[in-house]
N, C-alpha and C. Protein backbone atom coordinates (compact mmCIF):
# COMPACT_ATOMS: atom_id res chain seq x y z
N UNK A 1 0.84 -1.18 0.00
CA UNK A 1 0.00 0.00 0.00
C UNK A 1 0.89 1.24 0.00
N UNK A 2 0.63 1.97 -1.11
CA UNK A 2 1.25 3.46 -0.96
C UNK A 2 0.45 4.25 -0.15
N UNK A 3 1.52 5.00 0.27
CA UNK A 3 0.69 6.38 1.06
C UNK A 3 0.71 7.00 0.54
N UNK A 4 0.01 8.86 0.55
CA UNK A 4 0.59 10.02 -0.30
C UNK A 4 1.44 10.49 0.84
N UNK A 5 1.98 11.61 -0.48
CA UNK A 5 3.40 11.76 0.72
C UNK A 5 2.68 13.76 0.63
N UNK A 6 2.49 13.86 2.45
CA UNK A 6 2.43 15.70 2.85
C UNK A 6 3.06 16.56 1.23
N UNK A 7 1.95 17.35 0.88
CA UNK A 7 2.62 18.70 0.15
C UNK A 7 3.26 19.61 1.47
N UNK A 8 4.65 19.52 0.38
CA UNK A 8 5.58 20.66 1.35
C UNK A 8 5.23 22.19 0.64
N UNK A 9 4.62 23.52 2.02
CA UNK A 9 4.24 24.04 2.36
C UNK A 9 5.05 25.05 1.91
N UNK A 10 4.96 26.34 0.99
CA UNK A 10 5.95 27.11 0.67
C UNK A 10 5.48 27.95 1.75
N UNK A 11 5.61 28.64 2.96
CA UNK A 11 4.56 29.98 3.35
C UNK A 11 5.72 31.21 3.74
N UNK A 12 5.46 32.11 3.23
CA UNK A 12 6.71 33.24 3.60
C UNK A 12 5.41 34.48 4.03
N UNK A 13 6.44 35.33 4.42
CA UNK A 13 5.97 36.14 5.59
C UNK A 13 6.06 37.64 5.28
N UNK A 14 4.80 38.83 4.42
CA UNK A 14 5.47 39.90 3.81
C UNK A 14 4.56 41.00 4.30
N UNK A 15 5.69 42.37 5.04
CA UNK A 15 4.61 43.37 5.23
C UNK A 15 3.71 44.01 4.65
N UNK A 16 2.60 44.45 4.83
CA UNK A 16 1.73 45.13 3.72
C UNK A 16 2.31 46.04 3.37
N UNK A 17 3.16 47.02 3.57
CA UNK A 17 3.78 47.90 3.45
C UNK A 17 5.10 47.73 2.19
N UNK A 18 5.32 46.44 1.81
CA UNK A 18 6.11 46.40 1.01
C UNK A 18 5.33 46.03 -0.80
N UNK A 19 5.99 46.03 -1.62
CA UNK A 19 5.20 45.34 -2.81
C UNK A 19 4.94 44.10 -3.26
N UNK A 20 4.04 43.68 -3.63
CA UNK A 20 3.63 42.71 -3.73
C UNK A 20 4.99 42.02 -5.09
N UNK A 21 5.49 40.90 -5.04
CA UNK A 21 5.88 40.36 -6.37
C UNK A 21 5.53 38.97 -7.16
N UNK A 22 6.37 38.96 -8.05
CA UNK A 22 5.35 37.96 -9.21
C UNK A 22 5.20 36.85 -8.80
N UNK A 23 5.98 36.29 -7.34
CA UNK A 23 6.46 34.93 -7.36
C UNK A 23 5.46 34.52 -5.52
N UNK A 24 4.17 35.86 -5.40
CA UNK A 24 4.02 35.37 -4.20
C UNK A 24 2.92 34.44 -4.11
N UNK A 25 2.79 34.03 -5.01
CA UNK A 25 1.58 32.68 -5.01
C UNK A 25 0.04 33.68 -4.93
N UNK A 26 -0.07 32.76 -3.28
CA UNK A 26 -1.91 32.96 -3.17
C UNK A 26 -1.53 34.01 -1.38
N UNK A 27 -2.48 35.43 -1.79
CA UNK A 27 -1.47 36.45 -0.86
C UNK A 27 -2.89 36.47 0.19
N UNK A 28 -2.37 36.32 1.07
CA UNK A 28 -3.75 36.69 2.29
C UNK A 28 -3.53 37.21 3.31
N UNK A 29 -4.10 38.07 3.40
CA UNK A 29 -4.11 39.20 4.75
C UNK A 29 -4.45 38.47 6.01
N UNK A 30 -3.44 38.33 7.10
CA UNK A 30 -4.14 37.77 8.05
C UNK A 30 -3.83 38.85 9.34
N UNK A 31 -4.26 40.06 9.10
CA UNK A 31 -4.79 40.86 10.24
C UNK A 31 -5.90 41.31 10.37
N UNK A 32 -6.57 42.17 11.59
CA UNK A 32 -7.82 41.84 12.00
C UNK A 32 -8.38 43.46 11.13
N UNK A 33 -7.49 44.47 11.06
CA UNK A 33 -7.77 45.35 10.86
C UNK A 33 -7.18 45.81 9.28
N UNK A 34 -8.11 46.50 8.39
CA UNK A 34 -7.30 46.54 7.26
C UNK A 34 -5.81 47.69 7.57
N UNK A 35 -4.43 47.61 6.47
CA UNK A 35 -3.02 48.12 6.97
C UNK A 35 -4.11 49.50 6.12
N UNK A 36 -3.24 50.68 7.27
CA UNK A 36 -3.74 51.77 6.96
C UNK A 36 -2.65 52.70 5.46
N UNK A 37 -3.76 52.90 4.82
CA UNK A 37 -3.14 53.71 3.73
C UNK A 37 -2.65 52.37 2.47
N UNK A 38 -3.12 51.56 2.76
CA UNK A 38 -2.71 50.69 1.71
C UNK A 38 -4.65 50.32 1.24
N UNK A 39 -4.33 50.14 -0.55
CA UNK A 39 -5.36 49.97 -1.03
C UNK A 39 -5.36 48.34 -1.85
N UNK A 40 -6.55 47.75 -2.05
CA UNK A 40 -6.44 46.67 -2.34
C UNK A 40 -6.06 46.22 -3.56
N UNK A 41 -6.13 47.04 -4.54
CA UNK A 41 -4.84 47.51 -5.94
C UNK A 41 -3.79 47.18 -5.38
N UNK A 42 -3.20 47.28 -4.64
CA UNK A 42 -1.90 47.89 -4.19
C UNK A 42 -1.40 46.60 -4.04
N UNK A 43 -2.35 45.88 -3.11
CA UNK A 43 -1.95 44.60 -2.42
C UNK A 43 -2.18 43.56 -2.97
N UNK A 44 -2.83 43.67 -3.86
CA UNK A 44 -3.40 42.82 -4.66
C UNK A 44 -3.92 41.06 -4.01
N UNK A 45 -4.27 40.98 -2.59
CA UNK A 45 -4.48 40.36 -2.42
C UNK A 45 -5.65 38.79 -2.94
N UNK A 46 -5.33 37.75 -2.55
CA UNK A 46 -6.62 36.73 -2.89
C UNK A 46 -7.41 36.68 -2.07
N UNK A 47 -6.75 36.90 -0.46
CA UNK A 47 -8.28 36.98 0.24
C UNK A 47 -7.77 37.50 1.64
N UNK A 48 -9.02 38.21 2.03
CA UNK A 48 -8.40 38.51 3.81
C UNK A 48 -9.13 37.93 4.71
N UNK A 49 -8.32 37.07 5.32
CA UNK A 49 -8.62 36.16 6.90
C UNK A 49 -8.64 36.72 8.19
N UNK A 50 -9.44 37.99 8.20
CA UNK A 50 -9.52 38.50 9.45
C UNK A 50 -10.47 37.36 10.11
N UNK A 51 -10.95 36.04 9.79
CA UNK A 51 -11.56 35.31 10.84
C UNK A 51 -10.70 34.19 11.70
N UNK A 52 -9.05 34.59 10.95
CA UNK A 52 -7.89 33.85 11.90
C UNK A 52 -7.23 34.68 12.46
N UNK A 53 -6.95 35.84 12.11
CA UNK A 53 -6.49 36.83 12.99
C UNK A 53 -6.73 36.96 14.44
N UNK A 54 -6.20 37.59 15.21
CA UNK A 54 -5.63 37.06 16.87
C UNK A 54 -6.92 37.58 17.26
N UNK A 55 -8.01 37.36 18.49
CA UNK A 55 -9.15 37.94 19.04
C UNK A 55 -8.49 39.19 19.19
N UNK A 56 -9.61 40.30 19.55
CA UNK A 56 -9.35 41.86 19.31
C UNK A 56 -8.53 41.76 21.45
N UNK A 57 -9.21 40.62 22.07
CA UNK A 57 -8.92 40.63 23.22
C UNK A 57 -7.20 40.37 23.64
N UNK A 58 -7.43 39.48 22.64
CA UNK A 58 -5.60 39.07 22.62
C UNK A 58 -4.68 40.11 22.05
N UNK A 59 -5.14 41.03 20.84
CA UNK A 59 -4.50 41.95 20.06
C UNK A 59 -4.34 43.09 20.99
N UNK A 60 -5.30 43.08 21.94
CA UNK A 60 -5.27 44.21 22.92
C UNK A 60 -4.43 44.37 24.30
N UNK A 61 -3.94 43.14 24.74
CA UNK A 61 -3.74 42.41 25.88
C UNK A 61 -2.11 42.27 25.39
N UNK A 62 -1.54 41.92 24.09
CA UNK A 62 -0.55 41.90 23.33
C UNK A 62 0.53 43.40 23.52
N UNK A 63 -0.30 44.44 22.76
CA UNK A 63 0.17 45.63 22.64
C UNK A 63 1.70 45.89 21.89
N UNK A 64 2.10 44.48 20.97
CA UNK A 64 3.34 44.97 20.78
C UNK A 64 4.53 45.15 21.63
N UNK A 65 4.17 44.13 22.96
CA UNK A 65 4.98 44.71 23.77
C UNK A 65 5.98 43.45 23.24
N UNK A 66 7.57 43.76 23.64
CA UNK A 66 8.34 42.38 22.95
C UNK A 66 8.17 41.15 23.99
N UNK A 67 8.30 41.70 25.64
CA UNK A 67 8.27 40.77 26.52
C UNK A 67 7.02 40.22 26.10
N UNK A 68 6.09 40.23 26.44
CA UNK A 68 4.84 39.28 25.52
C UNK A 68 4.77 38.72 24.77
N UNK A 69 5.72 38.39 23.96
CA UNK A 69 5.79 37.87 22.61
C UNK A 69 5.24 36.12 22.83
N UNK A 70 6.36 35.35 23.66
CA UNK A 70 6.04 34.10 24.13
C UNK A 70 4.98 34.20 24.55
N UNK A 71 4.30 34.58 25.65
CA UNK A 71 3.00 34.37 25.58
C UNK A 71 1.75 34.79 25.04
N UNK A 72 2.20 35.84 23.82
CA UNK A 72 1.07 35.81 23.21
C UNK A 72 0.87 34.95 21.80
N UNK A 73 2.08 34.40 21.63
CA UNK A 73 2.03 33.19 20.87
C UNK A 73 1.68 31.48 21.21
N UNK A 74 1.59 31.64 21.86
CA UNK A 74 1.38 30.14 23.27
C UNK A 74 -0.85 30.78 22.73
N UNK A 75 -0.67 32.24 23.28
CA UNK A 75 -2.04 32.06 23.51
C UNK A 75 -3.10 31.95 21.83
N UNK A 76 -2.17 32.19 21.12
CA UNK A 76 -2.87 32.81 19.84
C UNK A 76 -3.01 31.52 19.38
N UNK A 77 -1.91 30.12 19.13
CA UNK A 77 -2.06 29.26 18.64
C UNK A 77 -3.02 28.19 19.59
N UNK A 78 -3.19 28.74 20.96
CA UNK A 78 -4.26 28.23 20.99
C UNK A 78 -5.69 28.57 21.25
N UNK A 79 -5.79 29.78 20.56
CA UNK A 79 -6.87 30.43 19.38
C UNK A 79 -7.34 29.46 18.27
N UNK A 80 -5.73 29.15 17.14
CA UNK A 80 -6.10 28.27 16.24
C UNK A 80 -5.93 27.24 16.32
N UNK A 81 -5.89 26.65 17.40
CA UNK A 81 -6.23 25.31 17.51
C UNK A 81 -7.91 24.78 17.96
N UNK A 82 -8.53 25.70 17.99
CA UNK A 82 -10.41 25.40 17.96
C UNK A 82 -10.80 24.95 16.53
N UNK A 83 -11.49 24.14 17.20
CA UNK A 83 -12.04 23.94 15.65
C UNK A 83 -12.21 24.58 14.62
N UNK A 84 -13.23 25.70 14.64
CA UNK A 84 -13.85 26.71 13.42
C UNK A 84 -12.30 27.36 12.91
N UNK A 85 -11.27 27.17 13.89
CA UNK A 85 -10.02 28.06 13.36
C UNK A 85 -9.28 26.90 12.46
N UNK A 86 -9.63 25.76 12.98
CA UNK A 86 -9.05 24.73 12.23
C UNK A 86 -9.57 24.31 10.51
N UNK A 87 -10.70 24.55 10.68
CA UNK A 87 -11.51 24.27 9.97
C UNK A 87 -11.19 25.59 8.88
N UNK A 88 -10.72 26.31 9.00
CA UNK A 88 -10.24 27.90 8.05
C UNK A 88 -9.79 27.46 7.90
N UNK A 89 -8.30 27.23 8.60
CA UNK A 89 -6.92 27.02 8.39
C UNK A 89 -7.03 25.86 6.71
N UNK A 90 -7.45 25.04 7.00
CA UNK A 90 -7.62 24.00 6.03
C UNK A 90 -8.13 24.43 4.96
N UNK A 91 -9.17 25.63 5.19
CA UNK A 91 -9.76 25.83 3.71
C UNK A 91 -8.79 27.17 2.75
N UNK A 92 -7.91 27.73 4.00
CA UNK A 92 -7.24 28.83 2.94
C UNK A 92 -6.07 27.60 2.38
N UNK A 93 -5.31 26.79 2.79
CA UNK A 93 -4.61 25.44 2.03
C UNK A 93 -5.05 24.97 1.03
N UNK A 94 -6.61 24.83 0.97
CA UNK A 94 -7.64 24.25 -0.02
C UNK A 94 -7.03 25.06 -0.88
N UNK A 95 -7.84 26.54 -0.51
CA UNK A 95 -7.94 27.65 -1.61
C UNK A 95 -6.43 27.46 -2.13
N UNK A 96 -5.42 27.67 -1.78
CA UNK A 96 -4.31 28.03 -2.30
C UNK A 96 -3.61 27.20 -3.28
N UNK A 97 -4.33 25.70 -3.25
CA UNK A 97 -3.49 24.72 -3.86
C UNK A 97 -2.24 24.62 -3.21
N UNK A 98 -1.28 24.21 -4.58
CA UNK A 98 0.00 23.74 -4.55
C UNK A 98 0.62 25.21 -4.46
N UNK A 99 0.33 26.63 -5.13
CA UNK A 99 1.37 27.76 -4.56
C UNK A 99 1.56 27.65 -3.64
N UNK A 100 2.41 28.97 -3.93
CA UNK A 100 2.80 29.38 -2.29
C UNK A 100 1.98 30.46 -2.03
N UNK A 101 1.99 30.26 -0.46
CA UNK A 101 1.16 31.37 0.59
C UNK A 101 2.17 32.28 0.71
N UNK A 102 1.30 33.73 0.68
CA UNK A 102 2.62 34.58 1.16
C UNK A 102 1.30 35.54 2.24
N UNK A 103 1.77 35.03 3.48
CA UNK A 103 1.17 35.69 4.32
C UNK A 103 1.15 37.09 4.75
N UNK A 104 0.12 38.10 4.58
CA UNK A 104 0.52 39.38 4.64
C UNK A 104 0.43 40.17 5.87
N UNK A 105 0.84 41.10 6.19
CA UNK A 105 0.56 41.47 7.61
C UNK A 105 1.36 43.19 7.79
N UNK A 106 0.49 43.54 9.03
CA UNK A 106 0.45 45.13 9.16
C UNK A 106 1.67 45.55 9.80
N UNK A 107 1.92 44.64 11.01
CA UNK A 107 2.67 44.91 11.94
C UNK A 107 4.72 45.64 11.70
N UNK A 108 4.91 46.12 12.58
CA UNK A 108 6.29 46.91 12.17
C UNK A 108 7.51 45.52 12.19
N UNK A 109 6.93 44.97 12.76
CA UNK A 109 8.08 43.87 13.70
C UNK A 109 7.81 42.40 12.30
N UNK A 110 9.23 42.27 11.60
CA UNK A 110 8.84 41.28 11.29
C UNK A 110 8.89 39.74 11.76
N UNK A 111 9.52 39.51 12.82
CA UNK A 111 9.90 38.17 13.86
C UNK A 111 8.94 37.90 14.78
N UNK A 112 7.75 39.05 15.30
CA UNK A 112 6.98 39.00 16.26
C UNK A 112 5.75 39.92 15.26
N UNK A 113 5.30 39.17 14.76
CA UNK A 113 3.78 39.38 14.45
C UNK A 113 2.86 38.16 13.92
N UNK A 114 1.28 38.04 13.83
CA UNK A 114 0.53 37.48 13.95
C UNK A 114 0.69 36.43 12.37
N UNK A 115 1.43 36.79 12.15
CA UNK A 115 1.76 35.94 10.76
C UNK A 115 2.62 35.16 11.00
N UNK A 116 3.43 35.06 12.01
CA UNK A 116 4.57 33.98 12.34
C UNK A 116 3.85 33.06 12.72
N UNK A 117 2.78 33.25 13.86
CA UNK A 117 2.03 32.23 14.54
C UNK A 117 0.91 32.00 13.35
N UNK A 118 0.12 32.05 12.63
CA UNK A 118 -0.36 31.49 11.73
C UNK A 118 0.65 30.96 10.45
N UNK A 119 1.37 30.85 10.26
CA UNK A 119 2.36 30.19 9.65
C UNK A 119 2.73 28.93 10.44
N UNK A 120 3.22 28.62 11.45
CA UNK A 120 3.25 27.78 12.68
C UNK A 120 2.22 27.19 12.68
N UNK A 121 1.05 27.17 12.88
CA UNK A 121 -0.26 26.04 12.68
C UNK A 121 -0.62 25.55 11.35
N UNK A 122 -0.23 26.86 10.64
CA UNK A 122 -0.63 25.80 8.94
C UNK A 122 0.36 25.02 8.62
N UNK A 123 1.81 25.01 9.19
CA UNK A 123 2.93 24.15 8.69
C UNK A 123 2.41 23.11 9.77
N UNK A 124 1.47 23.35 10.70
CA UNK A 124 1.64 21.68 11.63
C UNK A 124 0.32 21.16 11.14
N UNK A 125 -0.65 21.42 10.47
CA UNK A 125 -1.65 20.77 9.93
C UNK A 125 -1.04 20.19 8.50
């Protein structure tokens, strides 16, 4: 009996603030709030997942602070580990096919924002 063998997962990580290029697959916004001053021309996104984006409670509780970082990643992934988050997670993979994801995001910080930790659950599903 063969098995299939896991599609390996291209997912990279790009601020809204930068330009979009030819090679970023299937582009999805995963913050809660649209990036200010950017238009959807611009970004040319496929779709925005503000329904995986961090609760407004966690985004608030967060603040960008760096010491928080560990635990607001501990808490966010287990945000997406509920079902209905699971159940996304799987369908933006659907949507995307075999490209690559290029996850988009608002934040200044590129090592500590909400796109690292959703990157982290779609590479473990």
């Amino acid at each position: 009996m063969t098995t299939a063998k896991p599609i390996r997962r291209d997912i990279v990580l790009q601020r809204a603030y930068e330009d979009p290029g030819a090679h970023d697959g299937y582009r999805v916004l995963v913050d809660h709030f649209w990036p200010r001053g950017r238009s959807r021309e611009v970004l040319r996104l496929d779709e925005w997942a503000k329904d995986i984006a961090p609760s407004a409670e966690l985004i608030h509780w967060y603040g960008h602070v760096p010491e928080r970082w560990p635990e607001f990643q501990r808490r966010y992934l287990a945000e997406l580990a509920t079902a209905p988050h699971q159940q996304r997670l799987r369908e933006l993979l659907a949507a995307a096919g075999r490209q690559r994801i290029t996850l988009v995001y608002g934040a200044r910080t590129p090592t500590q924002n909400q796109a690292v930790v959703v990157r982290e659950a779609l590479l473990a599903l």
